[in-house]
N, C-alpha and C. Protein backbone atom coordinates (compact mmCIF):
# COMPACT_ATOMS: atom_id res chain seq x y z
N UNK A 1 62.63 -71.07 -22.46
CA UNK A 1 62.97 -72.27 -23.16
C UNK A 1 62.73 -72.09 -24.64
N UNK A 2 63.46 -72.60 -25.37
CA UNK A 2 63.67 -72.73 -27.17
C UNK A 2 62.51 -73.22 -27.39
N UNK A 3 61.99 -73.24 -28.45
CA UNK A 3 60.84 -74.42 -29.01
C UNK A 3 61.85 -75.07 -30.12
N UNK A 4 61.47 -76.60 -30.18
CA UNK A 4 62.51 -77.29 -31.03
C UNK A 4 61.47 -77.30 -32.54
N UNK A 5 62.19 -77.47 -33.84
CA UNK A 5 62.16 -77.30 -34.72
C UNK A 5 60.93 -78.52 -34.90
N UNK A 6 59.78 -78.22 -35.75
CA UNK A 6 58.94 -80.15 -35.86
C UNK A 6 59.91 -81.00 -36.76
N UNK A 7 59.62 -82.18 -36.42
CA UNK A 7 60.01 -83.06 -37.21
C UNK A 7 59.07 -83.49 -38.17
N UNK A 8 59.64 -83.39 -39.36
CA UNK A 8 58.16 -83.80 -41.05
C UNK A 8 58.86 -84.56 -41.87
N UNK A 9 58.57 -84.66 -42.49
CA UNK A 9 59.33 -86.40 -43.68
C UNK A 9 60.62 -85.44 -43.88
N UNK A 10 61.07 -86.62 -44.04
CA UNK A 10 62.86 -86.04 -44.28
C UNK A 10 62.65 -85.55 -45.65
N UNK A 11 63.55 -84.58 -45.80
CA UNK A 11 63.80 -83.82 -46.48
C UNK A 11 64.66 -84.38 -48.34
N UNK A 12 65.11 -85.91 -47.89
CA UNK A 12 65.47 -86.56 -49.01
C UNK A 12 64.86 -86.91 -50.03
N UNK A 13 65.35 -87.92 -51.17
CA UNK A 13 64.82 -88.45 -52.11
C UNK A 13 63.22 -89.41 -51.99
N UNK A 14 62.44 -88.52 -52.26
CA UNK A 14 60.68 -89.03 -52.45
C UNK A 14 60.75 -89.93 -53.31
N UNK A 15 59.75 -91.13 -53.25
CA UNK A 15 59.46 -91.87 -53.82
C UNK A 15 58.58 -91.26 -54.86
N UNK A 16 58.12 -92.18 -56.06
CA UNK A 16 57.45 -91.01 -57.27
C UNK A 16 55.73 -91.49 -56.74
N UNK A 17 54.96 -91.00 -57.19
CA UNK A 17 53.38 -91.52 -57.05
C UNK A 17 53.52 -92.46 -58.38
N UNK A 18 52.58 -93.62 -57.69
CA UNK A 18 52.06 -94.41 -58.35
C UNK A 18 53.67 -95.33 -59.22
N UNK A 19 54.60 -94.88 -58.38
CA UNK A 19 56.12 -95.92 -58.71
C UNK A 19 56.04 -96.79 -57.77
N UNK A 20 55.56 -98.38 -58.39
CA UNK A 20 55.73 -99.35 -56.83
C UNK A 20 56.89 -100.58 -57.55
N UNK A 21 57.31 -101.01 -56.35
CA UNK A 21 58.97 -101.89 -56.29
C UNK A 21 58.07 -102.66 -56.67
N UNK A 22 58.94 -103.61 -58.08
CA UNK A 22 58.32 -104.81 -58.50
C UNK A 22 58.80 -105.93 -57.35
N UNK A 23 57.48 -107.02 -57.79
CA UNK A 23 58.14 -108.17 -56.77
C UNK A 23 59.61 -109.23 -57.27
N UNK A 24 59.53 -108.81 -58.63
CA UNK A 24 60.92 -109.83 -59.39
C UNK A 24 62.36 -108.63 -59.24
N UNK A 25 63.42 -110.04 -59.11
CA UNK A 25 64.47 -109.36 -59.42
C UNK A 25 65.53 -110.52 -59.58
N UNK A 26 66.57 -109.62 -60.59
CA UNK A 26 67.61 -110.50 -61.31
C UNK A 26 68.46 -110.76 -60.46
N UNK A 27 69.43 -111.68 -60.94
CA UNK A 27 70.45 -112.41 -60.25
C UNK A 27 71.63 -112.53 -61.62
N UNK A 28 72.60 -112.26 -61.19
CA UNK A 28 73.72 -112.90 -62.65
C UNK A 28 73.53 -114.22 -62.39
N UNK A 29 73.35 -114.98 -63.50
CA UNK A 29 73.79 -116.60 -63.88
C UNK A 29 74.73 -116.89 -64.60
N UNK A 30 75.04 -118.55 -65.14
CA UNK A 30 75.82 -118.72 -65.92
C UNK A 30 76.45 -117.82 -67.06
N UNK A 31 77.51 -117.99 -67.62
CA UNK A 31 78.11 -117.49 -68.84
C UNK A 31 77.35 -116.64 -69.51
N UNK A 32 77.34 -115.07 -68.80
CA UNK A 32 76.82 -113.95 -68.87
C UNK A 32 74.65 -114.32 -68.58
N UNK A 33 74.32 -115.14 -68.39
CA UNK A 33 72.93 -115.80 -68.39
C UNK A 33 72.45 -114.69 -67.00
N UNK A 34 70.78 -114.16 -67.26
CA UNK A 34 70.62 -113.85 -65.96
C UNK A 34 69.07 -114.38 -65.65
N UNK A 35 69.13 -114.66 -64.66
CA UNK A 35 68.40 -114.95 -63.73
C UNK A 35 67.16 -114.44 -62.96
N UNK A 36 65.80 -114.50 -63.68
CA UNK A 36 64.95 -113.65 -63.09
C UNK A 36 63.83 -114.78 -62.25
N UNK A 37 63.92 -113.78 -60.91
CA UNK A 37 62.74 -114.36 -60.03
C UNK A 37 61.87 -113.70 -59.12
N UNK A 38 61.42 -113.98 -58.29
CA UNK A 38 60.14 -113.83 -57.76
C UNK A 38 60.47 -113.73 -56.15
N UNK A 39 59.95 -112.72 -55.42
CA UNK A 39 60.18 -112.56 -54.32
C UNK A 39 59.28 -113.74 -53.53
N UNK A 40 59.41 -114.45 -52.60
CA UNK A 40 58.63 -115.26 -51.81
C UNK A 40 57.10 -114.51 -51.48
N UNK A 41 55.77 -115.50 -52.03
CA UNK A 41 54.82 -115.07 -51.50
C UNK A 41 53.64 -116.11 -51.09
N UNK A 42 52.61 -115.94 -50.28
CA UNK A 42 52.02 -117.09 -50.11
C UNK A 42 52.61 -118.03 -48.68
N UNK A 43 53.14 -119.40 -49.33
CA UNK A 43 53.64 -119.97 -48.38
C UNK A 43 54.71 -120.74 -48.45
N UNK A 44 55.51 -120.10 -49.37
CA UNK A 44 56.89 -120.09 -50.52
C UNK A 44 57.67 -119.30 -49.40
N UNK A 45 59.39 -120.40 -48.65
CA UNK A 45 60.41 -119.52 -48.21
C UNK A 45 61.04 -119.41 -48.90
N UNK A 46 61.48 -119.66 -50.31
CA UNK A 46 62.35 -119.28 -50.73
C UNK A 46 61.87 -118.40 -52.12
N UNK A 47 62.37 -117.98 -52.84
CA UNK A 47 62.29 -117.15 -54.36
C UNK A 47 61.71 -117.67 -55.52
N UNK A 48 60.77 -117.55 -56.10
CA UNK A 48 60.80 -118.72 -57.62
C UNK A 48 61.47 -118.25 -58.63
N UNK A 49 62.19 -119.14 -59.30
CA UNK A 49 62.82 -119.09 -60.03
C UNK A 49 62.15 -118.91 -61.30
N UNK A 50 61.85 -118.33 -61.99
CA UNK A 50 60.69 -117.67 -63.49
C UNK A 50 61.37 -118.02 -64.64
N UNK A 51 62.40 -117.66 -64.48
CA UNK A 51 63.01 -118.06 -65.97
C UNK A 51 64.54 -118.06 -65.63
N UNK A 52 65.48 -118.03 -66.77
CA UNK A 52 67.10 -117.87 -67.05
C UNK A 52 66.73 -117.16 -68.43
N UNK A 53 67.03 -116.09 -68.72
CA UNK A 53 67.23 -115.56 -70.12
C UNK A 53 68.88 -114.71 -70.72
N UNK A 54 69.08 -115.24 -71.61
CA UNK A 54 70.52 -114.90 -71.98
C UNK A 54 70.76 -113.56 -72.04
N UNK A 55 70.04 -112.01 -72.12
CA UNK A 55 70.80 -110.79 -72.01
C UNK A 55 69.78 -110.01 -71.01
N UNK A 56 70.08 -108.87 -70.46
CA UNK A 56 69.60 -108.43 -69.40
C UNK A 56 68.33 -107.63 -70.41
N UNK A 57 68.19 -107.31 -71.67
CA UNK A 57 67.21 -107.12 -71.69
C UNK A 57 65.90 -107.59 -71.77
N UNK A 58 66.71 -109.53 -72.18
CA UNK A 58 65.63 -110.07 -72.18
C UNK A 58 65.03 -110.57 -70.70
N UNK A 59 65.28 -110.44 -69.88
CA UNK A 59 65.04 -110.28 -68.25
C UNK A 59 64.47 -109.09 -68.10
N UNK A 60 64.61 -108.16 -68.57
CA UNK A 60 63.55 -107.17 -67.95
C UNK A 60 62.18 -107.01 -69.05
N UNK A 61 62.55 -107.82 -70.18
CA UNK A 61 61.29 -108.24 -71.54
C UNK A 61 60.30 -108.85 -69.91
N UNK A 62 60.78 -110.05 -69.77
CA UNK A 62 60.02 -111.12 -68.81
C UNK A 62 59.50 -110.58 -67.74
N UNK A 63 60.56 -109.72 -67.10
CA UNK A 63 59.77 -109.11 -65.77
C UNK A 63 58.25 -108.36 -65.96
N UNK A 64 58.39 -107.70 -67.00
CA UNK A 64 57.10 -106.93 -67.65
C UNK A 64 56.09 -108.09 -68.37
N UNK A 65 56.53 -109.12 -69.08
CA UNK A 65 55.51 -109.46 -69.32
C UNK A 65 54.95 -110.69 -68.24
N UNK A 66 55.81 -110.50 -67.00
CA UNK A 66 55.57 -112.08 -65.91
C UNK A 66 53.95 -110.81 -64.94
N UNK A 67 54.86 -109.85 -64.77
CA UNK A 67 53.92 -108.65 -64.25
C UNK A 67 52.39 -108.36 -64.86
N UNK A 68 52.59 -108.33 -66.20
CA UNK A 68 50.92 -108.52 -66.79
C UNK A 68 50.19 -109.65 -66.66
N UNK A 69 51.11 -110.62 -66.94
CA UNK A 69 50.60 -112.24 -66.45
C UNK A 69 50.05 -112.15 -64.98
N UNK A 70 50.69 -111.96 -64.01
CA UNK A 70 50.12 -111.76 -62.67
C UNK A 70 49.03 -110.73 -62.25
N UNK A 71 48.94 -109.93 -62.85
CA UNK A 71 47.75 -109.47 -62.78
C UNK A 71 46.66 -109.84 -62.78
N UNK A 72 46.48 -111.03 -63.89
CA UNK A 72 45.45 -111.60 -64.41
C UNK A 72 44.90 -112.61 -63.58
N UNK A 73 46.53 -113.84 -63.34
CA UNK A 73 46.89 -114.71 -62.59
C UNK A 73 47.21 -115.08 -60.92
N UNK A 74 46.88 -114.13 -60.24
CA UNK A 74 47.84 -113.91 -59.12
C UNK A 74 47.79 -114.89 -57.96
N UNK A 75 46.78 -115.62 -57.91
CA UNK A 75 46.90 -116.71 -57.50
C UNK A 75 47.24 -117.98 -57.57
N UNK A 76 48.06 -117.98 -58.83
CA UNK A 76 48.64 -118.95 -59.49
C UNK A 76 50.06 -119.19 -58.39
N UNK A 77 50.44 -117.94 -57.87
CA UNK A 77 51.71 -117.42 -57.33
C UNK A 77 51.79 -117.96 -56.31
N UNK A 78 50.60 -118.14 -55.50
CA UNK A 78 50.62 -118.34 -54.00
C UNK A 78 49.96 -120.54 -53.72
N UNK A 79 49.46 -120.61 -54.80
CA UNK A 79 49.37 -122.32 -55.15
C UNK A 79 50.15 -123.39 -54.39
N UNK A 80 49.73 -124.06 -53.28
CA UNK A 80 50.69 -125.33 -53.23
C UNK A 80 49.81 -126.35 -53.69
N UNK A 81 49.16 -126.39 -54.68
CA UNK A 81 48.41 -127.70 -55.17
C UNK A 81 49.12 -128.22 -56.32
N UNK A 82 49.34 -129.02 -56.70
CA UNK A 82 49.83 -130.09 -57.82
C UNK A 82 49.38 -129.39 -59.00
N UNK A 83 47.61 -128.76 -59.02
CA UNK A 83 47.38 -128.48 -60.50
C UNK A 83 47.65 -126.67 -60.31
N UNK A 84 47.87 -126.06 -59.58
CA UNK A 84 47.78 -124.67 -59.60
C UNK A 84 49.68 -124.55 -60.10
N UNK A 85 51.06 -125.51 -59.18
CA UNK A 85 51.67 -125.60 -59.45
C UNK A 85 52.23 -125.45 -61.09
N UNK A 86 51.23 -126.83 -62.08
CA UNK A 86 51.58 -126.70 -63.68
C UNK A 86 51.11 -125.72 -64.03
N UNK A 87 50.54 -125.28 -63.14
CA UNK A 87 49.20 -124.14 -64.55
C UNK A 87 50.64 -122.82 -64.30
N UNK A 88 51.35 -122.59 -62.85
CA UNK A 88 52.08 -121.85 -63.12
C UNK A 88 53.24 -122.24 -63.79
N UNK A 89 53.68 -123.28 -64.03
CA UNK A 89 55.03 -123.88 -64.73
C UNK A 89 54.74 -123.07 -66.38
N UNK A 90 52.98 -123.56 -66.72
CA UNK A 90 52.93 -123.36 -67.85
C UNK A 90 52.94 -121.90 -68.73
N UNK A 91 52.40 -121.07 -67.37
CA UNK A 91 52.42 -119.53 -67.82
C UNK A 91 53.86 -119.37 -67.98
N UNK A 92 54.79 -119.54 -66.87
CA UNK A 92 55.80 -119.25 -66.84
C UNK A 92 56.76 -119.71 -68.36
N UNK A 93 56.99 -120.78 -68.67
CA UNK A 93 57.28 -121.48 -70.09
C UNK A 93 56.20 -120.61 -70.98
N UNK A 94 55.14 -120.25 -71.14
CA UNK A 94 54.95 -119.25 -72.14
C UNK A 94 55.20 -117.84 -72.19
N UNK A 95 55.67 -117.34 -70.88
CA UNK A 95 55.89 -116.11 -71.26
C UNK A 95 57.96 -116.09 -71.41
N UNK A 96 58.34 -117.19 -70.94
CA UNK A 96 59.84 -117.14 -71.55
C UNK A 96 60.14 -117.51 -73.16
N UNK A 97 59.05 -118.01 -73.82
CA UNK A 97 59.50 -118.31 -74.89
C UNK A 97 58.58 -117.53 -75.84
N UNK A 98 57.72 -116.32 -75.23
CA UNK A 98 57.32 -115.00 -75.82
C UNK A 98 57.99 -114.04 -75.92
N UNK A 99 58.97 -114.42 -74.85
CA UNK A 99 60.14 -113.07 -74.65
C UNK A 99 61.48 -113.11 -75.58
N UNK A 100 61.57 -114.80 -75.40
CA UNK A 100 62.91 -115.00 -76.31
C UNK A 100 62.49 -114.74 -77.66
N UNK A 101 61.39 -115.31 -78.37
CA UNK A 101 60.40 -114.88 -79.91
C UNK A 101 60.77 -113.80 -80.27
N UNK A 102 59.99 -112.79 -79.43
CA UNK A 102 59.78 -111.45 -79.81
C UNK A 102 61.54 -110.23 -79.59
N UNK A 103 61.79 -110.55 -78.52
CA UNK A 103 63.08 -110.01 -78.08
C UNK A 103 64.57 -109.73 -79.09
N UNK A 104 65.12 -109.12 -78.77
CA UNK A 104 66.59 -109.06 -79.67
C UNK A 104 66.59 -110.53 -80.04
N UNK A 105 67.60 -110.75 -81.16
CA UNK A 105 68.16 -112.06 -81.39
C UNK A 105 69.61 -112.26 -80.54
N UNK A 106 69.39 -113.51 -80.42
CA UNK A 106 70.99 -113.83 -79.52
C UNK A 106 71.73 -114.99 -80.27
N UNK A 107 72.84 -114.62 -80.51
CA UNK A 107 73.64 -115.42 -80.92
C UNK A 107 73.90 -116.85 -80.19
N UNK A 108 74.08 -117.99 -81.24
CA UNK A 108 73.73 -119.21 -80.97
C UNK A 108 75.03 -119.69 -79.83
N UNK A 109 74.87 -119.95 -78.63
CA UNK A 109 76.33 -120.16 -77.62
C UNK A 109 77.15 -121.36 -78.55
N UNK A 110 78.17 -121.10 -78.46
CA UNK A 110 79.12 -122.23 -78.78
C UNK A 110 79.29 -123.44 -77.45
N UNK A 111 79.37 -124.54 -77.83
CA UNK A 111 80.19 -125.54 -76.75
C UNK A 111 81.30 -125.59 -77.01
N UNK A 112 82.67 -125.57 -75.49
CA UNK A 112 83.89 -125.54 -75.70
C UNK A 112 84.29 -126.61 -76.01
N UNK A 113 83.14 -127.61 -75.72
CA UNK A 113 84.08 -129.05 -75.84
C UNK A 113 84.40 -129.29 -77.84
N UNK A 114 83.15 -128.75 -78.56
CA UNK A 114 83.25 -128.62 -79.87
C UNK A 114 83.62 -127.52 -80.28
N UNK A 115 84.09 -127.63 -81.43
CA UNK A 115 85.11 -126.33 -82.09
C UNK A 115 83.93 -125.12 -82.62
N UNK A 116 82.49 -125.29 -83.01
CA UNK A 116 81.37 -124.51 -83.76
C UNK A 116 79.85 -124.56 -83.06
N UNK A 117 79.46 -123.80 -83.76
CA UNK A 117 78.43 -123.36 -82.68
C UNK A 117 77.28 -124.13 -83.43
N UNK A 118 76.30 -124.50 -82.44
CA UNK A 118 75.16 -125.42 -82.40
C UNK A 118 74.51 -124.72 -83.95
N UNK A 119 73.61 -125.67 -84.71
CA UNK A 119 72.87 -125.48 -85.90
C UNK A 119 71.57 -124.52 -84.72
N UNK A 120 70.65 -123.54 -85.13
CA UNK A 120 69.38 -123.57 -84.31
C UNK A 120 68.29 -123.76 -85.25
């Protein structure tokens, strides 16, 4: 009788050390807008919604700085209380409007219904 060959981790694409899958991920939104959120954790079925930021780099600005925030915070994430809820509303609203601050500048959207684009 043959002896069969062992079987050992496949032979494909390795994951890197110390590379772990973040828990956020984008979504396209509105008029080029994207969409960054939060995988369900705790006792959350559905996704949280973290922010809307207008270019994909400013979505991956947020993902990195929602990621240092949670570090700190991480039980803010998993909260069904009324005050754990704001305290995350409030991180969340400060780190989107740290990202938009600091981040590329974005041009001011026009409304179609008006002919020029908003004063900012």
């Amino acid at each position: 009788m043959a002896r069969q060959a062992r079987k050992g981790k496949p032979t494909g694409k390795r994951p890197q050390r110390g590379a772990q899958k973040s828990d956020y991920f984008t979504q396209p939104g509105k008029r080029g807008a994207v969409i960054v959120l939060r995988k369900p954790i705790g006792n959350r079925a559905t996704a949280k919604v973290c922010g809307v930021m207008p270019t994909r780099v400013h979505s991956k600005m947020l993902i990195n700085q929602l990621e240092r925030a949670e570090s700190v915070v991480k039980d803010l994430f998993m909260e069904a209380t009324d005050d754990g809820i704001e305290a995350l509303e409030a991180v969340l609203a400060a780190c989107c409007k740290e990202v938009l601050a600091k981040g590329p500048k974005v041009r001011p959207e026009q409304d179609p219904t008006k002919g020029e684009a908003e004063p900012a």
